[in-house]
C-alpha atoms as a PDB file:
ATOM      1  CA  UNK A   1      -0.368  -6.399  -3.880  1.00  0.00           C
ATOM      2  CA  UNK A   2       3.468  -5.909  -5.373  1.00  0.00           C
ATOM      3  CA  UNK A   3       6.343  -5.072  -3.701  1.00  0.00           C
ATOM      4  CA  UNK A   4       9.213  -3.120  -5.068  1.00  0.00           C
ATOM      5  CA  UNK A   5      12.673  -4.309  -3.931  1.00  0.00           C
ATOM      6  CA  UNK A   6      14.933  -2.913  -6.271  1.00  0.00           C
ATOM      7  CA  UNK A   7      12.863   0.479  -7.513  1.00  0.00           C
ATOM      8  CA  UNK A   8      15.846   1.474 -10.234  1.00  0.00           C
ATOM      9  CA  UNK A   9      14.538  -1.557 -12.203  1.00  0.00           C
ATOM     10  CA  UNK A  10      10.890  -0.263 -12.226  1.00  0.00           C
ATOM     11  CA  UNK A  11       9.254   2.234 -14.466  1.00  0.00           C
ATOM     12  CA  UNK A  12       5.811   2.490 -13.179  1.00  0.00           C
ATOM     13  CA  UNK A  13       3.686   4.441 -15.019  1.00  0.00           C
ATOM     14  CA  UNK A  14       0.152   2.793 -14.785  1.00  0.00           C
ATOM     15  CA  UNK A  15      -1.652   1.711 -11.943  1.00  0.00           C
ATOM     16  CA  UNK A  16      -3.965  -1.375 -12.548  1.00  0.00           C
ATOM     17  CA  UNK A  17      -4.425  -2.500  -8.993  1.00  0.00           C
ATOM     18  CA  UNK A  18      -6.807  -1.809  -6.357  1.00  0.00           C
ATOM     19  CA  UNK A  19      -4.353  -2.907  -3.810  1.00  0.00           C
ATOM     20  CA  UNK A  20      -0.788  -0.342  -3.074  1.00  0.00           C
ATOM     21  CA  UNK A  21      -0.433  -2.098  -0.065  1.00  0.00           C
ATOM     22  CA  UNK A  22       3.270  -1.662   1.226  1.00  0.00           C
ATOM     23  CA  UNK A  23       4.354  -1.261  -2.843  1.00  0.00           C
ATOM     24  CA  UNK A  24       7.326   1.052  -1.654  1.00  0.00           C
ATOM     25  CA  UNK A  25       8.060  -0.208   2.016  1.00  0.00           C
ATOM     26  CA  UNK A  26      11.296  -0.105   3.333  1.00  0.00           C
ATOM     27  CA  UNK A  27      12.541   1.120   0.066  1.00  0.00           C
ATOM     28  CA  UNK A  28      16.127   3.567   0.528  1.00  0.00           C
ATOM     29  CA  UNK A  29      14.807   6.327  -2.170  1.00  0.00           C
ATOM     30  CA  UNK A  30      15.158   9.534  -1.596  1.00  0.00           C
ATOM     31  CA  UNK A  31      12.640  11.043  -4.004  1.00  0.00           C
ATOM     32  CA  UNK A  32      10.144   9.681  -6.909  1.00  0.00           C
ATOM     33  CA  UNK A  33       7.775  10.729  -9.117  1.00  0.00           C
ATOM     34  CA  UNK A  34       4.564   9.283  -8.943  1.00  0.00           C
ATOM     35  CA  UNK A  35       2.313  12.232  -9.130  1.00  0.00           C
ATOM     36  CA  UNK A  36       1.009  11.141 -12.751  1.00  0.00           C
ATOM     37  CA  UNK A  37      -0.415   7.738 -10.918  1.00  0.00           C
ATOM     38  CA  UNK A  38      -4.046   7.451 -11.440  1.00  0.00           C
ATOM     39  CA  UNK A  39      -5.425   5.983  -8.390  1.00  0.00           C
ATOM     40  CA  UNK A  40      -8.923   5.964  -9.173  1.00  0.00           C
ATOM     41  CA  UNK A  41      -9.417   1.943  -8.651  1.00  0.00           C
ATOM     42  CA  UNK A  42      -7.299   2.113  -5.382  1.00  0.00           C
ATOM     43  CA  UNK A  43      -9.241   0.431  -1.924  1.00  0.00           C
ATOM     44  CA  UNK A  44      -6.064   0.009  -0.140  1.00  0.00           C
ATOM     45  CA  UNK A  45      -2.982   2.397   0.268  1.00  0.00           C
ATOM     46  CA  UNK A  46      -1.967   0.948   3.595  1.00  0.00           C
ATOM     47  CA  UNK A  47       1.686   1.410   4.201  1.00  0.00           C
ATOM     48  CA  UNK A  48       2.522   2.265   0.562  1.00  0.00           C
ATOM     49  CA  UNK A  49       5.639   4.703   1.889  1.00  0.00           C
ATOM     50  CA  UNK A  50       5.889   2.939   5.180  1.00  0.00           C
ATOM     51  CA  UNK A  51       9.696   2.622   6.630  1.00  0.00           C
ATOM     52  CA  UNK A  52      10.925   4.288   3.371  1.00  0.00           C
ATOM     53  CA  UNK A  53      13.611   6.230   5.980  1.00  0.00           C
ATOM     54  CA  UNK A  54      15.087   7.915   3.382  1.00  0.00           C
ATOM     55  CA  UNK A  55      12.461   9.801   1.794  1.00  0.00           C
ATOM     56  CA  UNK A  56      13.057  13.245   1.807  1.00  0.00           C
ATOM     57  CA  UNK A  57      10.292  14.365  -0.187  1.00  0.00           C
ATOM     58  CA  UNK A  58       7.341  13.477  -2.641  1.00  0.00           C
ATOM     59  CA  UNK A  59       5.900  14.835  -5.421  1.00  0.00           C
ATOM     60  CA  UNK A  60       2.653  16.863  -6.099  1.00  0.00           C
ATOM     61  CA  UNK A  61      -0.081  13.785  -5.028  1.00  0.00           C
ATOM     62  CA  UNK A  62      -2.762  16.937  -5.039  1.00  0.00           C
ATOM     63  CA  UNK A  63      -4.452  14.781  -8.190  1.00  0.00           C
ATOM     64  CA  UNK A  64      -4.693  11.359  -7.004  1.00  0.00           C
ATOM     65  CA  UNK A  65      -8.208  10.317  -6.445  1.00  0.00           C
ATOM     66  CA  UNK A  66      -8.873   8.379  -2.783  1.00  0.00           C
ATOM     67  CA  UNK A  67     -12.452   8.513  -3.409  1.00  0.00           C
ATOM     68  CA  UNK A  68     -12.483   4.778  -3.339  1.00  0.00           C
ATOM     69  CA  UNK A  69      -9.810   4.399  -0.374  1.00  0.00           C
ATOM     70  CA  UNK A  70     -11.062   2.732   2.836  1.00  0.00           C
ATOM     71  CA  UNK A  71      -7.662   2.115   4.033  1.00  0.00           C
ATOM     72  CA  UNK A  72      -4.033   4.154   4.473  1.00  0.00           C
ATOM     73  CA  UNK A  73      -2.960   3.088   8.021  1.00  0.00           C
ATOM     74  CA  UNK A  74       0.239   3.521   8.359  1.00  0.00           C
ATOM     75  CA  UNK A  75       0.515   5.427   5.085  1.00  0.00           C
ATOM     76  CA  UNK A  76       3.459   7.252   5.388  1.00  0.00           C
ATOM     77  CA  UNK A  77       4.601   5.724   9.130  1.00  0.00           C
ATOM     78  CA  UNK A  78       8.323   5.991   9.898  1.00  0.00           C
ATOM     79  CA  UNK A  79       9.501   8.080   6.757  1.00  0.00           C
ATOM     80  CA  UNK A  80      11.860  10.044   9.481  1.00  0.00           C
ATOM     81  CA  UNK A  81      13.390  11.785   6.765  1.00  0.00           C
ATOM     82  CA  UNK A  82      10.025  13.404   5.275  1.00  0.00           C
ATOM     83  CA  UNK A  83      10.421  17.144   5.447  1.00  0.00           C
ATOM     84  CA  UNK A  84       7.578  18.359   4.412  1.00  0.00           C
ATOM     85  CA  UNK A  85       3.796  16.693   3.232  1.00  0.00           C
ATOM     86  CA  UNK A  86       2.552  18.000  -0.679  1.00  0.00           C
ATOM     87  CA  UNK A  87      -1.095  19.016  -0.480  1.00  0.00           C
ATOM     88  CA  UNK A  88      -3.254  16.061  -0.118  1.00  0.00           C
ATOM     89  CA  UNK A  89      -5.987  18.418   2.128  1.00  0.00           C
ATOM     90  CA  UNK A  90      -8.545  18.050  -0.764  1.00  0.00           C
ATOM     91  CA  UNK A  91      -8.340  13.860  -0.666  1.00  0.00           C
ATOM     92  CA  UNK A  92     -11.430  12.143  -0.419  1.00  0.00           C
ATOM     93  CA  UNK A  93     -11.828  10.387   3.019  1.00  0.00           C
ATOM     94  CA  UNK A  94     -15.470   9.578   3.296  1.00  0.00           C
ATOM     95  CA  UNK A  95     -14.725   6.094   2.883  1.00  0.00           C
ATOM     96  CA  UNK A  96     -11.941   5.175   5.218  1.00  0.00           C
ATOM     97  CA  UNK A  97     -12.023   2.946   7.896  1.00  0.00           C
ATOM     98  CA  UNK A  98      -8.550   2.944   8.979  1.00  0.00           C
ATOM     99  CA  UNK A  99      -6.174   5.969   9.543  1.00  0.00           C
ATOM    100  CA  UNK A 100      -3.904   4.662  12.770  1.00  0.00           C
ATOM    101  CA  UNK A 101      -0.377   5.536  12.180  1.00  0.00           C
ATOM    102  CA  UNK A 102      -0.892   7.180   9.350  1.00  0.00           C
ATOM    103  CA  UNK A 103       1.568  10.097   9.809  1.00  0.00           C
ATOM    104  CA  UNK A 104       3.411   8.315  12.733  1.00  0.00           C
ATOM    105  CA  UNK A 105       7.416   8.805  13.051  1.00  0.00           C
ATOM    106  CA  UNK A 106       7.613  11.262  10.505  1.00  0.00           C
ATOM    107  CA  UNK A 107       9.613  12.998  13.142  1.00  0.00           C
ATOM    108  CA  UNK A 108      11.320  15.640  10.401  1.00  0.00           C
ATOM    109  CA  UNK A 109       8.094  17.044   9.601  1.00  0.00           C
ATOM    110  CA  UNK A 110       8.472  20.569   9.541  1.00  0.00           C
ATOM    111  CA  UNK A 111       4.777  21.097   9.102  1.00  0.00           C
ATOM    112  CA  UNK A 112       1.450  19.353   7.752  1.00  0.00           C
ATOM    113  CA  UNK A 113      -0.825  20.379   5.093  1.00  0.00           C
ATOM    114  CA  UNK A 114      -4.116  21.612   6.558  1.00  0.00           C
ATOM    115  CA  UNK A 115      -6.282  18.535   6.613  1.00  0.00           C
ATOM    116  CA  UNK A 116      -9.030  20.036   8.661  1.00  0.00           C
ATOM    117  CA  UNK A 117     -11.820  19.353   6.178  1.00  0.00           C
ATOM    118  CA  UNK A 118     -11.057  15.689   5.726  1.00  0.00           C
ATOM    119  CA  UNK A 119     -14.011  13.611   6.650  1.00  0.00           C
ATOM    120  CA  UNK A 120     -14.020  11.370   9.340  1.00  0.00           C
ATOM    121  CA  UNK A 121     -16.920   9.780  10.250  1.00  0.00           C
ATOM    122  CA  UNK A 122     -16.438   6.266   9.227  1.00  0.00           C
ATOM    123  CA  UNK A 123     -12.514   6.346  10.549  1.00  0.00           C
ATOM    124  CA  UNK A 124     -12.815   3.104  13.262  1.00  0.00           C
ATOM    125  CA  UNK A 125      -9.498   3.526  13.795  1.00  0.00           C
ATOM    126  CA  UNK A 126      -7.258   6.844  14.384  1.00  0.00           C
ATOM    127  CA  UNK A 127      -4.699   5.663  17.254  1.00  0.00           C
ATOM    128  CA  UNK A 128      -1.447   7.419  16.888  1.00  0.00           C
ATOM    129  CA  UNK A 129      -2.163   9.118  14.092  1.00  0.00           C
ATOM    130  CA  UNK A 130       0.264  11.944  14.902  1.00  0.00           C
ATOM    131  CA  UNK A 131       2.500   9.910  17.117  1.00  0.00           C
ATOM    132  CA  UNK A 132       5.735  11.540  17.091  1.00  0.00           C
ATOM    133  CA  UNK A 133       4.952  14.252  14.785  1.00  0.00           C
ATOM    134  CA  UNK A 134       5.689  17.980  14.841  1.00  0.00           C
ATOM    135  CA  UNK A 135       7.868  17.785  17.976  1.00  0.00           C
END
């Protein structure tokens, strides 16, 4: 796991982990461009957005590969400044275990992207989920 405190100083452009766990938490961006980020390797993208309040958008994530994901609780939890979601309805989500609070607080969602083919049979844990969503 790494954690970004100061994102101006980082230019990320690989992704050798397995682990984004909280990489961009709390973080005041507004925007960023991560959509070239191959996530193949990736097990754990729990709170990788989480509390960023100032994100007003992100970037196309249609590509990234969560084939290997088991966990993105809390994903993108409290980004009350998210407008809108890009398409992520074709992710993998066989795998995960854990999806509680994964869109929770987003409360300037205008809409979601339709996720109504993601597979959930292994999810343990869903709780709040949509807490606070879509009002």
């Amino acid at each position: 796991m790494f954690i970004i405190k100061n994102f101006t100083r980082y230019n990320i452009i690989y992704v050798v982990t397995s682990h984004l766990t909280l990489v961009f938490h709390k973080l005041k961006i507004k925007n960023i461009n991560i959509s070239f980020w191959n996530t193949r390797n990736v097990i754990d993208m729990h709170g990788l957005f989480s509390n960023c309040s100032s994100l007003k958008s992100l970037p196309n994530i249609y590509y990234w590969n969560t084939r290997n994901v088991i966990d993105m609780h809390a994903l993108f939890s409290n980004c009350s400044s998210l407008i809108s979601l890009p398409d992520i309805s074709h992710w993998s989500t066989k795998d995960i275990i854990d999806m509680h609070a994964l869109f929770s607080n987003c409360s300037s969602l205008k809409s979601l992207p339709n996720i109504s083919h993601w597979t959930t049979k292994n999810v343990i844990d869903m709780h709040a989920l949509f807490s606070n969503v879509l009002h």
